[in-house]
C-alpha atoms as a PDB file:
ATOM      1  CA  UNK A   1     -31.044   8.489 113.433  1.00  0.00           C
ATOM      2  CA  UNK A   2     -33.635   6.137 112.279  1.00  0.00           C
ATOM      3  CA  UNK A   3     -35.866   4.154 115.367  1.00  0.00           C
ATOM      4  CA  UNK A   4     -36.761   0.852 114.645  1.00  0.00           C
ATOM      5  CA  UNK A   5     -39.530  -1.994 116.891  1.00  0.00           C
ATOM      6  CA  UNK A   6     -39.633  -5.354 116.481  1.00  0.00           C
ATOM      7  CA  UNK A   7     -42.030  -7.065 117.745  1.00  0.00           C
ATOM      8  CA  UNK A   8     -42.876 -10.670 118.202  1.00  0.00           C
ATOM      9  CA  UNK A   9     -46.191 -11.671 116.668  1.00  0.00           C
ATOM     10  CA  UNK A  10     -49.004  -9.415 114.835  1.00  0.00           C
ATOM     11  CA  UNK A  11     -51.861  -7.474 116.123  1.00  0.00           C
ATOM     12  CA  UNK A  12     -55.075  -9.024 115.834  1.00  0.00           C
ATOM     13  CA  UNK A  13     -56.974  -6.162 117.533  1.00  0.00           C
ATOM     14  CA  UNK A  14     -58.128  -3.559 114.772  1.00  0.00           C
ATOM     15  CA  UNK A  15     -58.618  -0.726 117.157  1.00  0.00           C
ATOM     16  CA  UNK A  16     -54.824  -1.451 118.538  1.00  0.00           C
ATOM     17  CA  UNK A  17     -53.839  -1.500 115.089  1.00  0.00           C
ATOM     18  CA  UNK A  18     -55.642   1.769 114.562  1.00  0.00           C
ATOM     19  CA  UNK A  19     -53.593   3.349 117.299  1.00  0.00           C
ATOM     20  CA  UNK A  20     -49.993   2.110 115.860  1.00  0.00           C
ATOM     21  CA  UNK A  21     -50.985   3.752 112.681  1.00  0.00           C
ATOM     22  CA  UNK A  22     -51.632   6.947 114.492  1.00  0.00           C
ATOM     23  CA  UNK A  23     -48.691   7.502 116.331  1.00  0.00           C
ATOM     24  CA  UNK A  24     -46.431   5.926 113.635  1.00  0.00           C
ATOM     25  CA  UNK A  25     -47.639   8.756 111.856  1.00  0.00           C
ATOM     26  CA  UNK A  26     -47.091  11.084 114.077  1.00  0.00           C
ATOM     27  CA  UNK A  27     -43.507  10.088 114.356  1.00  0.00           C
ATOM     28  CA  UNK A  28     -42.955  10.104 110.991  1.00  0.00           C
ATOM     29  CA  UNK A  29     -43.070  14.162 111.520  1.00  0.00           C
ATOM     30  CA  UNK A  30     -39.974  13.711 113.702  1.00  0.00           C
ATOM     31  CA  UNK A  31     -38.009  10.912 113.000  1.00  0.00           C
ATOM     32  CA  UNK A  32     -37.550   7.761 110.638  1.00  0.00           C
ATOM     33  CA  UNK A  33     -39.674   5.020 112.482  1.00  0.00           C
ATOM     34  CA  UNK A  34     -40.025   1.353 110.988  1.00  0.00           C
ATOM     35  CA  UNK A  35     -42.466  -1.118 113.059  1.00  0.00           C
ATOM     36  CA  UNK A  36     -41.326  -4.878 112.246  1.00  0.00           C
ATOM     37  CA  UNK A  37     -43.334  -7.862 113.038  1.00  0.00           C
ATOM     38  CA  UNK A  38     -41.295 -11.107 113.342  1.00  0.00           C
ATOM     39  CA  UNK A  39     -43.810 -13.769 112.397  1.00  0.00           C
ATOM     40  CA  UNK A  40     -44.900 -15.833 115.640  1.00  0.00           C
ATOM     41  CA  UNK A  41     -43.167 -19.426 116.064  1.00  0.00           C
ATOM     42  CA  UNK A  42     -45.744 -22.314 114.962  1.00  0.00           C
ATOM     43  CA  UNK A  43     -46.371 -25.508 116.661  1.00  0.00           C
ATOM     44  CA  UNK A  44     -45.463 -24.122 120.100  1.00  0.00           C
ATOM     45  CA  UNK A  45     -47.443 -26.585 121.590  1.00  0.00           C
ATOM     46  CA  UNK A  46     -44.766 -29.046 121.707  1.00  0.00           C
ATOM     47  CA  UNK A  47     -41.943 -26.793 122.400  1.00  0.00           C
ATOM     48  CA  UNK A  48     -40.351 -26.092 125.723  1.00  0.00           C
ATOM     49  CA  UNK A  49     -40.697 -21.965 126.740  1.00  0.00           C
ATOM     50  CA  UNK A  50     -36.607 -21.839 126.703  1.00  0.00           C
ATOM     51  CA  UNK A  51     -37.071 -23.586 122.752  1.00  0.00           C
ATOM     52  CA  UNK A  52     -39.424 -20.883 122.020  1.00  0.00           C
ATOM     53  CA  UNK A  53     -37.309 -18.237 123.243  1.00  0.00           C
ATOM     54  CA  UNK A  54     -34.171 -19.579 121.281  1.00  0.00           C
ATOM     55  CA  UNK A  55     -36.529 -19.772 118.281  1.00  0.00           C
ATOM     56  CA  UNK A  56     -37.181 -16.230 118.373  1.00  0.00           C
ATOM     57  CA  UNK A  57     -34.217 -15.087 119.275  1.00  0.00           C
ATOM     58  CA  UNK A  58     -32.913 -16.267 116.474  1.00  0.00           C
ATOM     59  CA  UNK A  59     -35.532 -14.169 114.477  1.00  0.00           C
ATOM     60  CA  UNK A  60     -34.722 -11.330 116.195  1.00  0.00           C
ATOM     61  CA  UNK A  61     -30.930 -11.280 115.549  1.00  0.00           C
ATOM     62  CA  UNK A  62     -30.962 -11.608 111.926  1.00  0.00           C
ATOM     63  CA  UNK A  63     -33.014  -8.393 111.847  1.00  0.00           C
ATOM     64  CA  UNK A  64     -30.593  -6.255 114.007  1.00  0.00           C
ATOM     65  CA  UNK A  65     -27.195  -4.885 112.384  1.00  0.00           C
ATOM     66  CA  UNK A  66     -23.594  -4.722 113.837  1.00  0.00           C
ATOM     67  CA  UNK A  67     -23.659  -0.727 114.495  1.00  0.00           C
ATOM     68  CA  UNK A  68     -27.581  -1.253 115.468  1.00  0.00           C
ATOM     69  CA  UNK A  69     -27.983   0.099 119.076  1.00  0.00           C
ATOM     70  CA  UNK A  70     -30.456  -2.843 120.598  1.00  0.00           C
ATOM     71  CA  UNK A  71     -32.701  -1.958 123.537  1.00  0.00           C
ATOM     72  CA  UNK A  72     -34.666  -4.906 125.329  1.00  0.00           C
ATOM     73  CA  UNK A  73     -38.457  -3.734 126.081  1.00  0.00           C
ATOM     74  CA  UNK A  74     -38.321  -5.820 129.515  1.00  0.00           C
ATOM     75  CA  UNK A  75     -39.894  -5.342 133.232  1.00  0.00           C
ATOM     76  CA  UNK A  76     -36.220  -5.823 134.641  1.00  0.00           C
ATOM     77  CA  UNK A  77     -35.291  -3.153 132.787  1.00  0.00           C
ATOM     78  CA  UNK A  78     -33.993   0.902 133.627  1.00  0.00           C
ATOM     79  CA  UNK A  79     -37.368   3.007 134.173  1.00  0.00           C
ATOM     80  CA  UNK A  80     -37.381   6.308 132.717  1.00  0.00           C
ATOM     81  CA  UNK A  81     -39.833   9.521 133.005  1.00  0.00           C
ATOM     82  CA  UNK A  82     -41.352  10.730 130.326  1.00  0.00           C
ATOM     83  CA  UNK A  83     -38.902  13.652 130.366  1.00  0.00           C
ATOM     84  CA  UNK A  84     -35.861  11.347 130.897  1.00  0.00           C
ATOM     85  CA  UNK A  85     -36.722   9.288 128.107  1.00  0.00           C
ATOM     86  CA  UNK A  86     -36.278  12.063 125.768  1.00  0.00           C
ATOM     87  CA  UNK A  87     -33.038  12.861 127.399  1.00  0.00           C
ATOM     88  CA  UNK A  88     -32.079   9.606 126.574  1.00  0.00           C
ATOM     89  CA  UNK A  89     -33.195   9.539 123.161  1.00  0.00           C
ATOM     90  CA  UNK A  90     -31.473  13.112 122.607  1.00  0.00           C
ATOM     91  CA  UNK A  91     -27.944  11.850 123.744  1.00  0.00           C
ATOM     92  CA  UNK A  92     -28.715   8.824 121.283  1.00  0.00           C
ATOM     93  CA  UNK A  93     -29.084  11.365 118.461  1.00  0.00           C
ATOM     94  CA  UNK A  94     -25.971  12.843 119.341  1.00  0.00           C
ATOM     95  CA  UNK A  95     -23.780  10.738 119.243  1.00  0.00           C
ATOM     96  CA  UNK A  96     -24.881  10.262 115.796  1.00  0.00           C
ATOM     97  CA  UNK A  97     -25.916   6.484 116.089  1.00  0.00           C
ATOM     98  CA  UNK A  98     -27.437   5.513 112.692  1.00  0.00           C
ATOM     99  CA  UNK A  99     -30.495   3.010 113.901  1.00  0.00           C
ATOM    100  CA  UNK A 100     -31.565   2.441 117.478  1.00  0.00           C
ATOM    101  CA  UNK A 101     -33.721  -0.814 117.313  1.00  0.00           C
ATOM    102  CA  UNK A 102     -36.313  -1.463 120.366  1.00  0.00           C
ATOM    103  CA  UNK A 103     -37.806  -5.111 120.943  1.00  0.00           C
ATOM    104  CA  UNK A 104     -41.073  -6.477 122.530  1.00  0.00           C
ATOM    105  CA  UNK A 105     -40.212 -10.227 123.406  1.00  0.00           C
ATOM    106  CA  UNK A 106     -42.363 -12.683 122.600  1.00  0.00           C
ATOM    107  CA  UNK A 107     -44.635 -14.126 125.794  1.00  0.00           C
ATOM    108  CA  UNK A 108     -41.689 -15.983 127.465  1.00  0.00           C
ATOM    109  CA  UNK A 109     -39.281 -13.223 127.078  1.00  0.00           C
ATOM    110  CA  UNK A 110     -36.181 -13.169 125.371  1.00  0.00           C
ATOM    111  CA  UNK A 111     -33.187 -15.635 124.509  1.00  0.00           C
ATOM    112  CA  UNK A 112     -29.856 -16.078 126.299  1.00  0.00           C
ATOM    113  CA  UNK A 113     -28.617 -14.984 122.791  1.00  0.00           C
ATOM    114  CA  UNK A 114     -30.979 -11.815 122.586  1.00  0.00           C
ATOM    115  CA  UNK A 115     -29.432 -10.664 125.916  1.00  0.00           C
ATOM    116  CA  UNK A 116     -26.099 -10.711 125.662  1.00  0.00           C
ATOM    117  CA  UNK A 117     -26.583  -9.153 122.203  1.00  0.00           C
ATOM    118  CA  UNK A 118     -28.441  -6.180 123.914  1.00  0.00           C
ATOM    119  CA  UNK A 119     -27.205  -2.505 124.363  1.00  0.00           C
ATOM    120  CA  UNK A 120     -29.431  -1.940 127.131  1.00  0.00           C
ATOM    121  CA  UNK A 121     -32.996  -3.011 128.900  1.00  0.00           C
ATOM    122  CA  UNK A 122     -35.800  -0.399 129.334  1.00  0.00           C
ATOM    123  CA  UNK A 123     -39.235  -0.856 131.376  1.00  0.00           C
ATOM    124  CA  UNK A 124     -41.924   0.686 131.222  1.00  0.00           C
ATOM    125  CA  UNK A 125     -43.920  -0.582 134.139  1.00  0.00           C
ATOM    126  CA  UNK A 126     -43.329  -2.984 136.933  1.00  0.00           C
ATOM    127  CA  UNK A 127     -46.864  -4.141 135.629  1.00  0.00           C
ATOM    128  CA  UNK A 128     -47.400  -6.660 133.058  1.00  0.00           C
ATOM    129  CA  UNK A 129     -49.073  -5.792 129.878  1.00  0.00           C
ATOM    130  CA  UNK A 130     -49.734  -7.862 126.415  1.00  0.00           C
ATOM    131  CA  UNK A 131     -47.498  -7.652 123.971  1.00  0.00           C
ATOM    132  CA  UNK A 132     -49.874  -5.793 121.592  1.00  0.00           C
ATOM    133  CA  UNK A 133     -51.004  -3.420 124.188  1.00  0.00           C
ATOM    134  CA  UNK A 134     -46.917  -2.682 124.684  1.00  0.00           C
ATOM    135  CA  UNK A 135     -46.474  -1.699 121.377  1.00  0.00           C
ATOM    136  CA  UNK A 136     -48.766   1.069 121.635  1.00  0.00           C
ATOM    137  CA  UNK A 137     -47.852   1.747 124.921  1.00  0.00           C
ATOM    138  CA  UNK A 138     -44.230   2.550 123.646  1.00  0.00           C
ATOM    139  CA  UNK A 139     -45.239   4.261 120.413  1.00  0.00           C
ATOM    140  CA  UNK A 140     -46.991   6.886 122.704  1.00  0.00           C
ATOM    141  CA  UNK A 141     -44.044   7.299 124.604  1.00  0.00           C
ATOM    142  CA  UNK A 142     -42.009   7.605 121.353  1.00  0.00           C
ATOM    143  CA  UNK A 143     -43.969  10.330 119.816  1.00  0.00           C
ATOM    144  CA  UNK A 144     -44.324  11.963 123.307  1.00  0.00           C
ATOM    145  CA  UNK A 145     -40.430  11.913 124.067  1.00  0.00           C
ATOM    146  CA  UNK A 146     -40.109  13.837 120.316  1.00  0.00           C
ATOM    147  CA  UNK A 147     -43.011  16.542 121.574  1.00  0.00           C
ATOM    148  CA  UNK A 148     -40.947  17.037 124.685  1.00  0.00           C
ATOM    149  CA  UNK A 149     -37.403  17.699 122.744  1.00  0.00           C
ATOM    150  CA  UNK A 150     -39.536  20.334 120.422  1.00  0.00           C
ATOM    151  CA  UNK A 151     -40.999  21.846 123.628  1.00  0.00           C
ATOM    152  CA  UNK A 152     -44.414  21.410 122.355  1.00  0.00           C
ATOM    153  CA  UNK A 153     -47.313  21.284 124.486  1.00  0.00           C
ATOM    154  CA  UNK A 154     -48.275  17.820 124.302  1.00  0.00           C
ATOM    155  CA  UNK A 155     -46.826  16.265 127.321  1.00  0.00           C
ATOM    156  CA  UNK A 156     -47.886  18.548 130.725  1.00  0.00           C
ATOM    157  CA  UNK A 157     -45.817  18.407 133.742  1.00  0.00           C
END
């Protein structure tokens, strides 16, 4: 199985940056991990939040595949432990799905489009957190999830 992230936007924050390289790394030991940056809308000055959203959904479809497994990075979404997030990636893995593709939204969210395209919704926190500081956020919990399934002693219970 391969893991893909889009994300809305790029990281302007060289020590966040520093971090995503890291862990992608790190993954890389594990699994097949792509990080994909879908270019922020311009001019959104003059364009209603639900025109952004469209906009970007659009962007985000063209990027995800028919037999893609998509998985919404949202608040609303299922919460998982660190431990049951690895569960759930493991089951992924066996039913042999080919490329499970995680999105961060842009700032307004997601489109109508982008929802009903979705597999599935995951949170990671009730809280709200920037987009950038997401991505690492997830990453962690990526790599982490992988350390769990090989019962090594990076995560402690």
């Amino acid at each position: 199985m391969q893991i893909k992230l889009l994300a809305v936007g790029k990281t302007d924050h060289s020590a966040i940056q520093q971090l995503m390289d890291e862990y992608s790394k790190r993954l890389g030991y594990y699994i097949k991990f792509e990080l994909e940056l879908i270019q922020d809308i311009k001019n959104t000055k003059n364009l209603s939040s639900t025109v952004q959203k469209e906009k970007e959904g659009e962007l985000i479809l063209k990027r995800v595949m028919p037999s893609d497994e998509l998985i919404l990075l949202d608040e609303n979404g299922k919460s998982y432990s660190s431990i049951d997030f690895s569960t759930f990636l493991q089951k992924k893995m066996n039913a042999g799905l080919k490329q499970l593709v995680f999105v961060i939204g842009g700032p307004y969210g997601f489109s109508e489009e982008v929802f009903q395209r979705a597999n599935g919704k995951l949170s990671l926190s009730k809280m709200t957190f920037s987009h950038q500081m997401v991505r690492v956020f997830f990453v962690e919990q990526l790599y982490r999830a992988f350390t769990i399934l090989r019962n090594e002693p990076y995560h402690h219970q």
